[in-house]
PDB file of N, CA and C in Angstrom:
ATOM      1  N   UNK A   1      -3.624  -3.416 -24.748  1.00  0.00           N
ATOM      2  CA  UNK A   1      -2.731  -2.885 -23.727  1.00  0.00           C
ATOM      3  C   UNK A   1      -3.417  -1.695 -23.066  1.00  0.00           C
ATOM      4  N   UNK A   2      -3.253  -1.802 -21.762  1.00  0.00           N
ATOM      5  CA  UNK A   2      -3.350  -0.547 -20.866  1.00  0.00           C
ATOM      6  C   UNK A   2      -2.750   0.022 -20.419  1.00  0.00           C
ATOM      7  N   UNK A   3      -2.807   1.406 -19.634  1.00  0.00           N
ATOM      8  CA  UNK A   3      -2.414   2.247 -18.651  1.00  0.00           C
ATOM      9  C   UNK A   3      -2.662   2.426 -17.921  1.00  0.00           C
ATOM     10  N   UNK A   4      -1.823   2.103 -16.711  1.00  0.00           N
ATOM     11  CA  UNK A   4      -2.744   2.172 -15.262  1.00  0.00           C
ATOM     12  C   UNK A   4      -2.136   3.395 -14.620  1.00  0.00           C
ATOM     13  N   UNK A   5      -2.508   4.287 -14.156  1.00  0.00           N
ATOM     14  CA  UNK A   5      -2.113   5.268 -13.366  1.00  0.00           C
ATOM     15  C   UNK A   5      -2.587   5.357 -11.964  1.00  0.00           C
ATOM     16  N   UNK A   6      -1.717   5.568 -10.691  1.00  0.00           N
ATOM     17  CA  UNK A   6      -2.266   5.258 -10.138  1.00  0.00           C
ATOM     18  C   UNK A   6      -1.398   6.786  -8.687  1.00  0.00           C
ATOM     19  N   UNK A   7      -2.446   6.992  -8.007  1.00  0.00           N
ATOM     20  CA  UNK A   7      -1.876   8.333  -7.043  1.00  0.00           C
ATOM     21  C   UNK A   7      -1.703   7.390  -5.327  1.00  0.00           C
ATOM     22  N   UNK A   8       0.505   7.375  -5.366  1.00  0.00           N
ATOM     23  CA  UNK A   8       0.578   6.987  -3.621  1.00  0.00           C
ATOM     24  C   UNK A   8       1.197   7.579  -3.211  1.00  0.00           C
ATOM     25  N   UNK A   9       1.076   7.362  -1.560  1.00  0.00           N
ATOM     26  CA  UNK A   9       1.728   8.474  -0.958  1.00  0.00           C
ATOM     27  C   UNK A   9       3.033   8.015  -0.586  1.00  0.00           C
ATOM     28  N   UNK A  10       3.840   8.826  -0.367  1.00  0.00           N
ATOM     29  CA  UNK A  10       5.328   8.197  -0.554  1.00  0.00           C
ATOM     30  C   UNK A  10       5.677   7.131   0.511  1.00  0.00           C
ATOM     31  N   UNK A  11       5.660   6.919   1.352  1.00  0.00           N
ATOM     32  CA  UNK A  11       5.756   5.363   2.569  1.00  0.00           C
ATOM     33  C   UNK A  11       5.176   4.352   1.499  1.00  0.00           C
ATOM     34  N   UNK A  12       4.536   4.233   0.971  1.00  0.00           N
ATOM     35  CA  UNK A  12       4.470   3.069   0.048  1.00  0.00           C
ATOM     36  C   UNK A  12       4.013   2.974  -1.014  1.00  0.00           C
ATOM     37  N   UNK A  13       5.028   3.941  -2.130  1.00  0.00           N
ATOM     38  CA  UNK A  13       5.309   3.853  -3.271  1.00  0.00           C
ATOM     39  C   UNK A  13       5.890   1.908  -3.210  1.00  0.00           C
ATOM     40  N   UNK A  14       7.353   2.185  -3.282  1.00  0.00           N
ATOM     41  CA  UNK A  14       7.300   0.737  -3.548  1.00  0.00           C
ATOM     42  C   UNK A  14       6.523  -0.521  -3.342  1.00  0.00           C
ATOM     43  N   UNK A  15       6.171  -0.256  -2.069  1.00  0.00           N
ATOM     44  CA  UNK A  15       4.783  -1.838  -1.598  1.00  0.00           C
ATOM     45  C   UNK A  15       3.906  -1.954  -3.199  1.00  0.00           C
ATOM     46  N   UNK A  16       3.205  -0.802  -3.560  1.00  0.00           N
ATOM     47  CA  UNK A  16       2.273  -0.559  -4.388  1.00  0.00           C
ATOM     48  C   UNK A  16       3.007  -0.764  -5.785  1.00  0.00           C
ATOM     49  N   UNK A  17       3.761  -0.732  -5.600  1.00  0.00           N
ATOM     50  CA  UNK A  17       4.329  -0.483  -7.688  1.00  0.00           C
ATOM     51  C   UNK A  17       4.794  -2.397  -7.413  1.00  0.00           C
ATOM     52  N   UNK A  18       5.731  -2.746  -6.661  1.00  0.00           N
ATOM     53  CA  UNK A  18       6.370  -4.487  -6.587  1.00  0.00           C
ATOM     54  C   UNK A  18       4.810  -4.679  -6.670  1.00  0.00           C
ATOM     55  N   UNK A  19       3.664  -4.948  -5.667  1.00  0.00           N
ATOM     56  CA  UNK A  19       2.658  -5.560  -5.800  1.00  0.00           C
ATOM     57  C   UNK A  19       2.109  -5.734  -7.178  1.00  0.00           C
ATOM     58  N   UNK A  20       1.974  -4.775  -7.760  1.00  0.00           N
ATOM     59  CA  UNK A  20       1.518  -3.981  -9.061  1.00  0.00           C
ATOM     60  C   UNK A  20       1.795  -5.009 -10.126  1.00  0.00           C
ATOM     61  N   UNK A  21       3.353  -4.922 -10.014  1.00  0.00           N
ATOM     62  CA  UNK A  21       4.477  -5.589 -10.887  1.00  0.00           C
ATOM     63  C   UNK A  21       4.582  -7.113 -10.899  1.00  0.00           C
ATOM     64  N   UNK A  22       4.433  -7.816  -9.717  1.00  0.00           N
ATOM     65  CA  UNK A  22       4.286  -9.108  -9.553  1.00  0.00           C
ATOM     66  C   UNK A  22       3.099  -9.730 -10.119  1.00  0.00           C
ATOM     67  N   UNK A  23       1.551  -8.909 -10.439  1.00  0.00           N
ATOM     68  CA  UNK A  23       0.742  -9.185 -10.587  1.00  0.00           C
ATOM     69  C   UNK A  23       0.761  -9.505 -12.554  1.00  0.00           C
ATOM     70  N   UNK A  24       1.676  -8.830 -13.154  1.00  0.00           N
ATOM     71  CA  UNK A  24       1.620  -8.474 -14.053  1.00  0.00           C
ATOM     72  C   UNK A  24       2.155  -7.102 -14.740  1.00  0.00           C
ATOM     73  N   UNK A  25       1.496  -5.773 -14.392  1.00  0.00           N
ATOM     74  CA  UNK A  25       1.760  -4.814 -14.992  1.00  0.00           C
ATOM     75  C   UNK A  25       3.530  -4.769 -14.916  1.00  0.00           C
ATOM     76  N   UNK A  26       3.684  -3.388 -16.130  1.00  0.00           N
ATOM     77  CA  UNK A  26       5.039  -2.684 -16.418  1.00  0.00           C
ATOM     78  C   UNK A  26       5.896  -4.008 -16.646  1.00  0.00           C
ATOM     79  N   UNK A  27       5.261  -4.762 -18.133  1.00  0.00           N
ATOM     80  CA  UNK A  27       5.841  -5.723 -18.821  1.00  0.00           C
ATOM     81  C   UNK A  27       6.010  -4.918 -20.264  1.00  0.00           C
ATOM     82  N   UNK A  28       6.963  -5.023 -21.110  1.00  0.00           N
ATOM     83  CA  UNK A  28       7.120  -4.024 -22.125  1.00  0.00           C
ATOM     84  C   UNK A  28       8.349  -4.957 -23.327  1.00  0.00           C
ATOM     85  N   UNK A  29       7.950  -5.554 -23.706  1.00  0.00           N
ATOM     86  CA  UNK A  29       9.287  -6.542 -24.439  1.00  0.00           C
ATOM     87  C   UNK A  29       9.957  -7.558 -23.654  1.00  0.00           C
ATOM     88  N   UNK A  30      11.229  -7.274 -23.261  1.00  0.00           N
ATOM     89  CA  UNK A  30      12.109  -7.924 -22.773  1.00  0.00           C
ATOM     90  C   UNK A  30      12.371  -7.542 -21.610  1.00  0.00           C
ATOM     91  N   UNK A  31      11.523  -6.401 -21.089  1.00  0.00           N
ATOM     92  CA  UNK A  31      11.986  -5.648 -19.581  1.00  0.00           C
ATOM     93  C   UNK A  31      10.627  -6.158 -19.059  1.00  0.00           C
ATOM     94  N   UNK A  32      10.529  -5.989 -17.555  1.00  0.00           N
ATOM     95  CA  UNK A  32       9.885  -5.445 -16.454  1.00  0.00           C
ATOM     96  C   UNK A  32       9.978  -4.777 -15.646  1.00  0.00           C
ATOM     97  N   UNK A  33       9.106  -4.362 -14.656  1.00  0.00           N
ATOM     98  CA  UNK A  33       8.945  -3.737 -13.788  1.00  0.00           C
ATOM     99  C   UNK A  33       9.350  -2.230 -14.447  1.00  0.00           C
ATOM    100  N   UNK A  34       8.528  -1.581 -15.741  1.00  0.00           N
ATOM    101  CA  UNK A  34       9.038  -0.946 -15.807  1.00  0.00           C
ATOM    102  C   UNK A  34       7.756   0.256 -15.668  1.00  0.00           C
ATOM    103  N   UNK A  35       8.144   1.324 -14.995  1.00  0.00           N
ATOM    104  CA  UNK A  35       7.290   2.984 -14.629  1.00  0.00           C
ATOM    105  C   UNK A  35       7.210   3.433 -14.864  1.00  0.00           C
ATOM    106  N   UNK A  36       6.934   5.281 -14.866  1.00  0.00           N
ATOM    107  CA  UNK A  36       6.849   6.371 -14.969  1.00  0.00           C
ATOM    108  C   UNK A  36       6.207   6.630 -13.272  1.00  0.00           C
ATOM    109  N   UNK A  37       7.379   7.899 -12.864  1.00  0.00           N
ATOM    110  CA  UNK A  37       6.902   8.117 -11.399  1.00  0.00           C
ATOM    111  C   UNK A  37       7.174   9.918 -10.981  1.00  0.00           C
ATOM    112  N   UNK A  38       6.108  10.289 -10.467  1.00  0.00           N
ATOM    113  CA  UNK A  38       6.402  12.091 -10.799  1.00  0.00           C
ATOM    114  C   UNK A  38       5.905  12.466  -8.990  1.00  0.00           C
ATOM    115  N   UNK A  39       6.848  12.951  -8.716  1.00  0.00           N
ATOM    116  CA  UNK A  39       6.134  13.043  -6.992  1.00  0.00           C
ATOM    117  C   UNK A  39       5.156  14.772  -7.410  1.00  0.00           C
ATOM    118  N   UNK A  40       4.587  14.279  -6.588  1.00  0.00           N
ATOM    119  CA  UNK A  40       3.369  16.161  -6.270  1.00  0.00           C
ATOM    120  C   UNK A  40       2.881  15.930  -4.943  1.00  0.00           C
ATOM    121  N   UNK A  41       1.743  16.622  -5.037  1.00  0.00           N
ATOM    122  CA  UNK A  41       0.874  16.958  -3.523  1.00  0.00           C
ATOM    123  C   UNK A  41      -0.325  16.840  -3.610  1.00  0.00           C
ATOM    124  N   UNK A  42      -1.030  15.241  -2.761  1.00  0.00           N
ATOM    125  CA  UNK A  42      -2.367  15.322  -2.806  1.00  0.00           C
ATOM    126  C   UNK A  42      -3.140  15.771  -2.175  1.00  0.00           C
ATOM    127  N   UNK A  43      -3.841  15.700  -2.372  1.00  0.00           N
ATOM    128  CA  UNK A  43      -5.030  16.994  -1.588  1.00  0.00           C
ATOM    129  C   UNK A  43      -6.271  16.164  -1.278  1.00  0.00           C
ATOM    130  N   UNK A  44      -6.880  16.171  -0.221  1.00  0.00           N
ATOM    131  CA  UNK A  44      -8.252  15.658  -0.018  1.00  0.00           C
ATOM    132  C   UNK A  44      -8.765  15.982   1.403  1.00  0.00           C
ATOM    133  N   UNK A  45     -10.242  15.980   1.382  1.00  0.00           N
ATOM    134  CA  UNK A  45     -11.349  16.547   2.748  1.00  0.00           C
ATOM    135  C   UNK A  45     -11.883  15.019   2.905  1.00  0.00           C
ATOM    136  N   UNK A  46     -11.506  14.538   3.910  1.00  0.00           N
ATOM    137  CA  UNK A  46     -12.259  13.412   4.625  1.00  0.00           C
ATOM    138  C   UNK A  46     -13.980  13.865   5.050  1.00  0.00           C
ATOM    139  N   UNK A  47     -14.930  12.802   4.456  1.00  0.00           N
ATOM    140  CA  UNK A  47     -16.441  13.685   4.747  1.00  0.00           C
ATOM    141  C   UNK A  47     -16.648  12.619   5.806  1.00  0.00           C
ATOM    142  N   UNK A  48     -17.788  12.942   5.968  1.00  0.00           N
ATOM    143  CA  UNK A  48     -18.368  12.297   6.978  1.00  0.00           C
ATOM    144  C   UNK A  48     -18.733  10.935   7.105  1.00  0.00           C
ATOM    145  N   UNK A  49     -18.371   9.810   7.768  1.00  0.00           N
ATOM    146  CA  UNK A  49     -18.375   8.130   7.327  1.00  0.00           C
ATOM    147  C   UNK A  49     -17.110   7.850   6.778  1.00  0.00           C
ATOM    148  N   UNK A  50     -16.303   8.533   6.488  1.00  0.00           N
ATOM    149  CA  UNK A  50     -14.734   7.807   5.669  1.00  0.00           C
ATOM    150  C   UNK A  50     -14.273   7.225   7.024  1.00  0.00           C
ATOM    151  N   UNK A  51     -13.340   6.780   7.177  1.00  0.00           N
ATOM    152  CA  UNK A  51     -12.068   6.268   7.652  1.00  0.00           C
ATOM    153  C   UNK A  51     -10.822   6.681   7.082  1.00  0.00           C
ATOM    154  N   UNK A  52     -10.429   7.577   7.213  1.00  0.00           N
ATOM    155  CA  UNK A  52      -9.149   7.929   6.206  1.00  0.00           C
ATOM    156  C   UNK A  52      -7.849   7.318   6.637  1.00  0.00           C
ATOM    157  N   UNK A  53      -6.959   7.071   6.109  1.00  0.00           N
ATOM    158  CA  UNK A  53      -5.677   6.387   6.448  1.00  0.00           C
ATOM    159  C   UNK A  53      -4.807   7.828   7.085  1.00  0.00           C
ATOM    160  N   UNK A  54      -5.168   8.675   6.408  1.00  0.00           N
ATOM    161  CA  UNK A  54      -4.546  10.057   6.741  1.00  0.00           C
ATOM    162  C   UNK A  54      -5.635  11.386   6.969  1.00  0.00           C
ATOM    163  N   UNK A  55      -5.063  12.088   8.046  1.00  0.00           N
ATOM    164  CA  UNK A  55      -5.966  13.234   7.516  1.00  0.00           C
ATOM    165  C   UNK A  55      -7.328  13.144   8.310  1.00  0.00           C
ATOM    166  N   UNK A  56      -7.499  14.490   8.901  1.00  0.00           N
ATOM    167  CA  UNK A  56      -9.123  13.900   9.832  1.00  0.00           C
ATOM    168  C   UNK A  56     -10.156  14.546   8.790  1.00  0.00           C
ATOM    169  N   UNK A  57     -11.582  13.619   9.276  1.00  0.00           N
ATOM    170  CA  UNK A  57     -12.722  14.465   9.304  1.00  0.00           C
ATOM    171  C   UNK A  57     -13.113  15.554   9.212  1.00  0.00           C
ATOM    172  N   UNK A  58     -13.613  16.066   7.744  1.00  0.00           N
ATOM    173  CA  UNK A  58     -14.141  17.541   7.603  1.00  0.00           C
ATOM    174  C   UNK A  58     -12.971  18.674   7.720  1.00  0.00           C
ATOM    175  N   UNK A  59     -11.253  17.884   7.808  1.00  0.00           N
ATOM    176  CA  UNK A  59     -10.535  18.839   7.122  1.00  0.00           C
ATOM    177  C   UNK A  59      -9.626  18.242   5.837  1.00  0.00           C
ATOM    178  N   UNK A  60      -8.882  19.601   5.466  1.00  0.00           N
ATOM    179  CA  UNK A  60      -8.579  19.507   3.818  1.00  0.00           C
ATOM    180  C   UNK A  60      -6.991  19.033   4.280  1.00  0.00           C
ATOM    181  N   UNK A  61      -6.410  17.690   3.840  1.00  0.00           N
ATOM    182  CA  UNK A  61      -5.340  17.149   3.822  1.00  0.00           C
ATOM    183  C   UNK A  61      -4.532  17.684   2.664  1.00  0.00           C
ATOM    184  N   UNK A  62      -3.204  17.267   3.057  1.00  0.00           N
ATOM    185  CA  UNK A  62      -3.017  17.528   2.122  1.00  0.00           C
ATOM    186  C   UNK A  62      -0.782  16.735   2.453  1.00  0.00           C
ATOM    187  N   UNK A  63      -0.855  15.984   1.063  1.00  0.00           N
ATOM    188  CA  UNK A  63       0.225  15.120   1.882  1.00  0.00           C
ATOM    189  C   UNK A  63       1.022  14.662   0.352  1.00  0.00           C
ATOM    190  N   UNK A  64       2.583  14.706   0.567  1.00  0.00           N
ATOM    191  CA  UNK A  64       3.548  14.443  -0.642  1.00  0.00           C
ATOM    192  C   UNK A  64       2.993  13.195  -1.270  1.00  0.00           C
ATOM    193  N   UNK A  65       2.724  13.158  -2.444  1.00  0.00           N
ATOM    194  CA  UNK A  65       2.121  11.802  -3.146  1.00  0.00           C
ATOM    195  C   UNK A  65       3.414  11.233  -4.824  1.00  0.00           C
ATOM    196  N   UNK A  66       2.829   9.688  -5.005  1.00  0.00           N
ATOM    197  CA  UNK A  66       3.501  10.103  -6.224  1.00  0.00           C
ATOM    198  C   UNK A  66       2.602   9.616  -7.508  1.00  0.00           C
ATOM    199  N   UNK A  67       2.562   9.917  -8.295  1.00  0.00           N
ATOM    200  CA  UNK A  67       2.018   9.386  -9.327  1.00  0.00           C
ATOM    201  C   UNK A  67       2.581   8.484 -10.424  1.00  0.00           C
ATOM    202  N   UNK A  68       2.113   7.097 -10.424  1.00  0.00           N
ATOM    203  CA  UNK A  68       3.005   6.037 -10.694  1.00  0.00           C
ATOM    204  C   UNK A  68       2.220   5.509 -12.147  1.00  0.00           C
ATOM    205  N   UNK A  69       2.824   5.749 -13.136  1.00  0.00           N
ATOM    206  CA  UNK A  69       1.697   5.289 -14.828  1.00  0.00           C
ATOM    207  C   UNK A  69       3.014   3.738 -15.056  1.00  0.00           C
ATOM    208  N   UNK A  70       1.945   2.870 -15.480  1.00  0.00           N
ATOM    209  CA  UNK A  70       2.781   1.807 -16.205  1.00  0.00           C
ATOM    210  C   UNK A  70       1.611   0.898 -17.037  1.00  0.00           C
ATOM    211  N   UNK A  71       2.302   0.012 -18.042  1.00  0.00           N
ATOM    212  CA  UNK A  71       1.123  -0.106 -18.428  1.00  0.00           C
ATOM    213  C   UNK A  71       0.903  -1.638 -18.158  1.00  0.00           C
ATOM    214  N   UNK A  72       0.215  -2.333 -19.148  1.00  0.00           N
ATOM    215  CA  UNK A  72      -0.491  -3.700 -18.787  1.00  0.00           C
ATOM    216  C   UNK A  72      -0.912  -4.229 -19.340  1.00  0.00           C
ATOM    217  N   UNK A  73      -0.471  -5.502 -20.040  1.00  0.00           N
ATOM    218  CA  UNK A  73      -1.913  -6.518 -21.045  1.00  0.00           C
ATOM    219  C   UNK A  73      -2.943  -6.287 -20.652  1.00  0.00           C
ATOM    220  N   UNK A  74      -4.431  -6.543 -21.292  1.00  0.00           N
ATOM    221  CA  UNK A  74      -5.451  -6.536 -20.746  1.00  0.00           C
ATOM    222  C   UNK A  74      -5.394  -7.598 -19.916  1.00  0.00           C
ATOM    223  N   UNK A  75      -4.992  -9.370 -20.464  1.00  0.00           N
ATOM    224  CA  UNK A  75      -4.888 -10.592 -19.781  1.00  0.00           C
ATOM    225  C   UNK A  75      -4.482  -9.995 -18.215  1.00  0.00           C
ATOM    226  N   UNK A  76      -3.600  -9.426 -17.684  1.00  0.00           N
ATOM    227  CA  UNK A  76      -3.030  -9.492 -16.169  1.00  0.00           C
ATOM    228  C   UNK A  76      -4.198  -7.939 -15.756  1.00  0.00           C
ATOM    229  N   UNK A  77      -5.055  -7.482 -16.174  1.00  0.00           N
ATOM    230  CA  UNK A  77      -5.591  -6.174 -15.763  1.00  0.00           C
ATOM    231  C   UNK A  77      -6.186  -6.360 -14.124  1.00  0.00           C
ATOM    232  N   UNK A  78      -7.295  -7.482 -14.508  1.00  0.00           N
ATOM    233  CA  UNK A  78      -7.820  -7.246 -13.381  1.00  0.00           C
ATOM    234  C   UNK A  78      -7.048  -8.189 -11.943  1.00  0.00           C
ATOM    235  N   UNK A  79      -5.861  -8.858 -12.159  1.00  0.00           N
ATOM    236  CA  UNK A  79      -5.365  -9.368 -10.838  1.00  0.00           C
ATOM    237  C   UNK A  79      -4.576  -7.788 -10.841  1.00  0.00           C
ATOM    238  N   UNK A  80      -3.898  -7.122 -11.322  1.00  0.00           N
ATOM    239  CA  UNK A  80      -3.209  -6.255 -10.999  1.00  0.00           C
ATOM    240  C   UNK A  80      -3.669  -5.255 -10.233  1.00  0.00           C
ATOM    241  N   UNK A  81      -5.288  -4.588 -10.966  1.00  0.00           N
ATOM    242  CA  UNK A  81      -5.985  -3.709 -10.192  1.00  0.00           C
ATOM    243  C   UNK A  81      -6.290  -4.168  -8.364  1.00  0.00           C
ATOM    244  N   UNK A  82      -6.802  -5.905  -8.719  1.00  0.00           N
ATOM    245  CA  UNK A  82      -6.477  -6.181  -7.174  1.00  0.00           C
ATOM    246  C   UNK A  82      -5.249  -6.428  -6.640  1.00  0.00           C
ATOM    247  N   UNK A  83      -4.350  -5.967  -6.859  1.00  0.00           N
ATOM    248  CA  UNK A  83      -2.938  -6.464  -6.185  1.00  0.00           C
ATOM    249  C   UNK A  83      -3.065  -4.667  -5.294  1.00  0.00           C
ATOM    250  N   UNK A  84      -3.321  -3.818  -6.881  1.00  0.00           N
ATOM    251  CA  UNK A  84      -2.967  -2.184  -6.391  1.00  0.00           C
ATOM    252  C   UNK A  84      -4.121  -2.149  -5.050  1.00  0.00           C
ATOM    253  N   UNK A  85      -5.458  -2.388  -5.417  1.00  0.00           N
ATOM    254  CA  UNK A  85      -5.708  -2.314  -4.051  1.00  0.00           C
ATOM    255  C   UNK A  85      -5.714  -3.019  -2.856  1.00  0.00           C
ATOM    256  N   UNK A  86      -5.047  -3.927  -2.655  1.00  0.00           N
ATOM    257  CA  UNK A  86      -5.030  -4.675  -1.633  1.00  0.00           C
ATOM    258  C   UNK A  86      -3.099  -4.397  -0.958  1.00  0.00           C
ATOM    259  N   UNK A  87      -2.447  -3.341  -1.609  1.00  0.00           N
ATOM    260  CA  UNK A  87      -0.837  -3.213  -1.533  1.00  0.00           C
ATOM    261  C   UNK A  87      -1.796  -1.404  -0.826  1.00  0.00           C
ATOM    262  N   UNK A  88      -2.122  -0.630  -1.663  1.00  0.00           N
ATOM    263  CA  UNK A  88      -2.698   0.728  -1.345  1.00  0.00           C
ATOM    264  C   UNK A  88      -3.329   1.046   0.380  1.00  0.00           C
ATOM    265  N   UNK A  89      -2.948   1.956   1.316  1.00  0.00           N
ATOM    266  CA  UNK A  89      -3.444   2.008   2.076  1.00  0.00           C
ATOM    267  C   UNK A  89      -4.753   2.738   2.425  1.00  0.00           C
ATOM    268  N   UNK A  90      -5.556   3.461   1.339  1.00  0.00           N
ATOM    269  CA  UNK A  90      -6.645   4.608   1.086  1.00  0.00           C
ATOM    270  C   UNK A  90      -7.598   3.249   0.816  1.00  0.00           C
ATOM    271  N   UNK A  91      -8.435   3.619   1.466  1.00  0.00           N
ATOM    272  CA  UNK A  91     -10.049   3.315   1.325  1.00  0.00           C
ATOM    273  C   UNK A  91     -10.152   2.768  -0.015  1.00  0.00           C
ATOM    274  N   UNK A  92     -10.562   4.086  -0.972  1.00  0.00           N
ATOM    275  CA  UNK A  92     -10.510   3.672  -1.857  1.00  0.00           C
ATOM    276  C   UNK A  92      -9.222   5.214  -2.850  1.00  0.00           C
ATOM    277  N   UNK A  93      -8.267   4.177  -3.626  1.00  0.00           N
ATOM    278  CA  UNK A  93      -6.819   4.199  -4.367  1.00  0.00           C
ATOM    279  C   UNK A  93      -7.609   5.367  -5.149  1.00  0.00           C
ATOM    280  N   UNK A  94      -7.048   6.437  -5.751  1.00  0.00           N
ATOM    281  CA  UNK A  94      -7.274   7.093  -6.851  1.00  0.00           C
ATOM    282  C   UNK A  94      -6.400   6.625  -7.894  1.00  0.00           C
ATOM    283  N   UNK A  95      -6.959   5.934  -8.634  1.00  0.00           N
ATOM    284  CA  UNK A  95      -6.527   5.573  -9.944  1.00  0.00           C
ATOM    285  C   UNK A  95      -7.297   5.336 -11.302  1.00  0.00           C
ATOM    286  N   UNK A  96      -6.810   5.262 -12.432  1.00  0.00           N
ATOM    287  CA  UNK A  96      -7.208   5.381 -13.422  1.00  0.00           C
ATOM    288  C   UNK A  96      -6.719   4.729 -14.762  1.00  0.00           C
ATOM    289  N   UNK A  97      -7.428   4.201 -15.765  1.00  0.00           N
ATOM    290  CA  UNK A  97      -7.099   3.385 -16.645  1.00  0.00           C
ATOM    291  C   UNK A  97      -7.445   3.568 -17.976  1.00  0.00           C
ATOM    292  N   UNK A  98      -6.609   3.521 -18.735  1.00  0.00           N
ATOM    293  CA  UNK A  98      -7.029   3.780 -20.512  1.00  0.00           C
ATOM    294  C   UNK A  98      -6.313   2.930 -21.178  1.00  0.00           C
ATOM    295  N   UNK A  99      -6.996   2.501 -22.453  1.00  0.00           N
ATOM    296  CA  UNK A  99      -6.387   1.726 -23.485  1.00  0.00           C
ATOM    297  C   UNK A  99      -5.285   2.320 -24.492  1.00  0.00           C
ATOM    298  N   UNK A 100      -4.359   1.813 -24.252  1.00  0.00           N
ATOM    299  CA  UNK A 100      -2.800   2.548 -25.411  1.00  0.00           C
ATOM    300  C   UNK A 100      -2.760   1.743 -26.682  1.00  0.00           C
ATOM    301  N   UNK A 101      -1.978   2.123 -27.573  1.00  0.00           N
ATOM    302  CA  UNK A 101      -1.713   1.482 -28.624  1.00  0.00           C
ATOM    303  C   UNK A 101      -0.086   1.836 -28.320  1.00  0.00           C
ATOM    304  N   UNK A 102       0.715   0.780 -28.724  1.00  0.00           N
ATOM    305  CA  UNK A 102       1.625   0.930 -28.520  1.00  0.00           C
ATOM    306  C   UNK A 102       2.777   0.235 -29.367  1.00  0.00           C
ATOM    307  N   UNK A 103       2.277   0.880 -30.772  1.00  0.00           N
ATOM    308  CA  UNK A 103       3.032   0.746 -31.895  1.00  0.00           C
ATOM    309  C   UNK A 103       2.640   1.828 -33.012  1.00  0.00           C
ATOM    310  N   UNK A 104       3.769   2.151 -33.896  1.00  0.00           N
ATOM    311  CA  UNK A 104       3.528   3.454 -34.901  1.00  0.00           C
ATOM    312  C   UNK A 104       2.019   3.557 -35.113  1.00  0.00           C
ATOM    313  N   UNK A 105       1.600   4.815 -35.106  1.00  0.00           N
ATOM    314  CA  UNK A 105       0.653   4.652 -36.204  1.00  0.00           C
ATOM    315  C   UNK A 105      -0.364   4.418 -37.416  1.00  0.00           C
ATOM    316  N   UNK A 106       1.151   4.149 -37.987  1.00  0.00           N
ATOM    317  CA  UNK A 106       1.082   3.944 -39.581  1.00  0.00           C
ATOM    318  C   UNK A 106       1.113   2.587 -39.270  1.00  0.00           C
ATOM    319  N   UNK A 107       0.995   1.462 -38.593  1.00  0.00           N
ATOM    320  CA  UNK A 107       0.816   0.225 -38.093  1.00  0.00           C
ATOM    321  C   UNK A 107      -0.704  -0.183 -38.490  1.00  0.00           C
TER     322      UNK A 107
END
């Protein structure tokens, strides 16, 4: 099992988490579609050659985001990662992934 975490900006939180979800991730027992979602403020400098979806060239953006963790069999990982980026409107998605265990310890 994984964790996918992943940073959007609020206009399409949902596009990105349903895409996400259809692919596989935030399967957990008997539920789906299930999250963790924390809004903040992302920050980024478009350099030189980007295309940014937001935000110009050589200045410091800076725009309400949310940060969306759910997790994931390994089996559905990699259609999901392509669902997140092909649902994501950034170049390239800031996101991130780690392996959970997700039973006691003493297991």
């Amino acid at each position: 099992m994984y964790k996918i975490c992943v940073m959007v900006p609020s206009p399409f939180l949902e596009p990105v988490k349903n895409a996400m979800f259809i692919a596989g991730a935030g399967r957990y027992g008997q539920y789906d579609c299930c999250c963790w979602q924390t809004l903040g403020t992302g920050q980024f400098r478009p350099l030189e050659g980007s295309t940014p979806f937001s935000g110009k060239s050589g200045e410091v953006h800076r725009e309400e985001t949310w940060k969306v963790e759910m997790i994931c069999e390994k089996r559905f990982l990699k259609q999901v990662v392509q669902a997140l980026r092909q649902a994501h409107p950034y170049e390239i998605p800031a996101f991130d992934l780690y392996p959970v265990k997700l039973s006691d310890p003493e297991e």
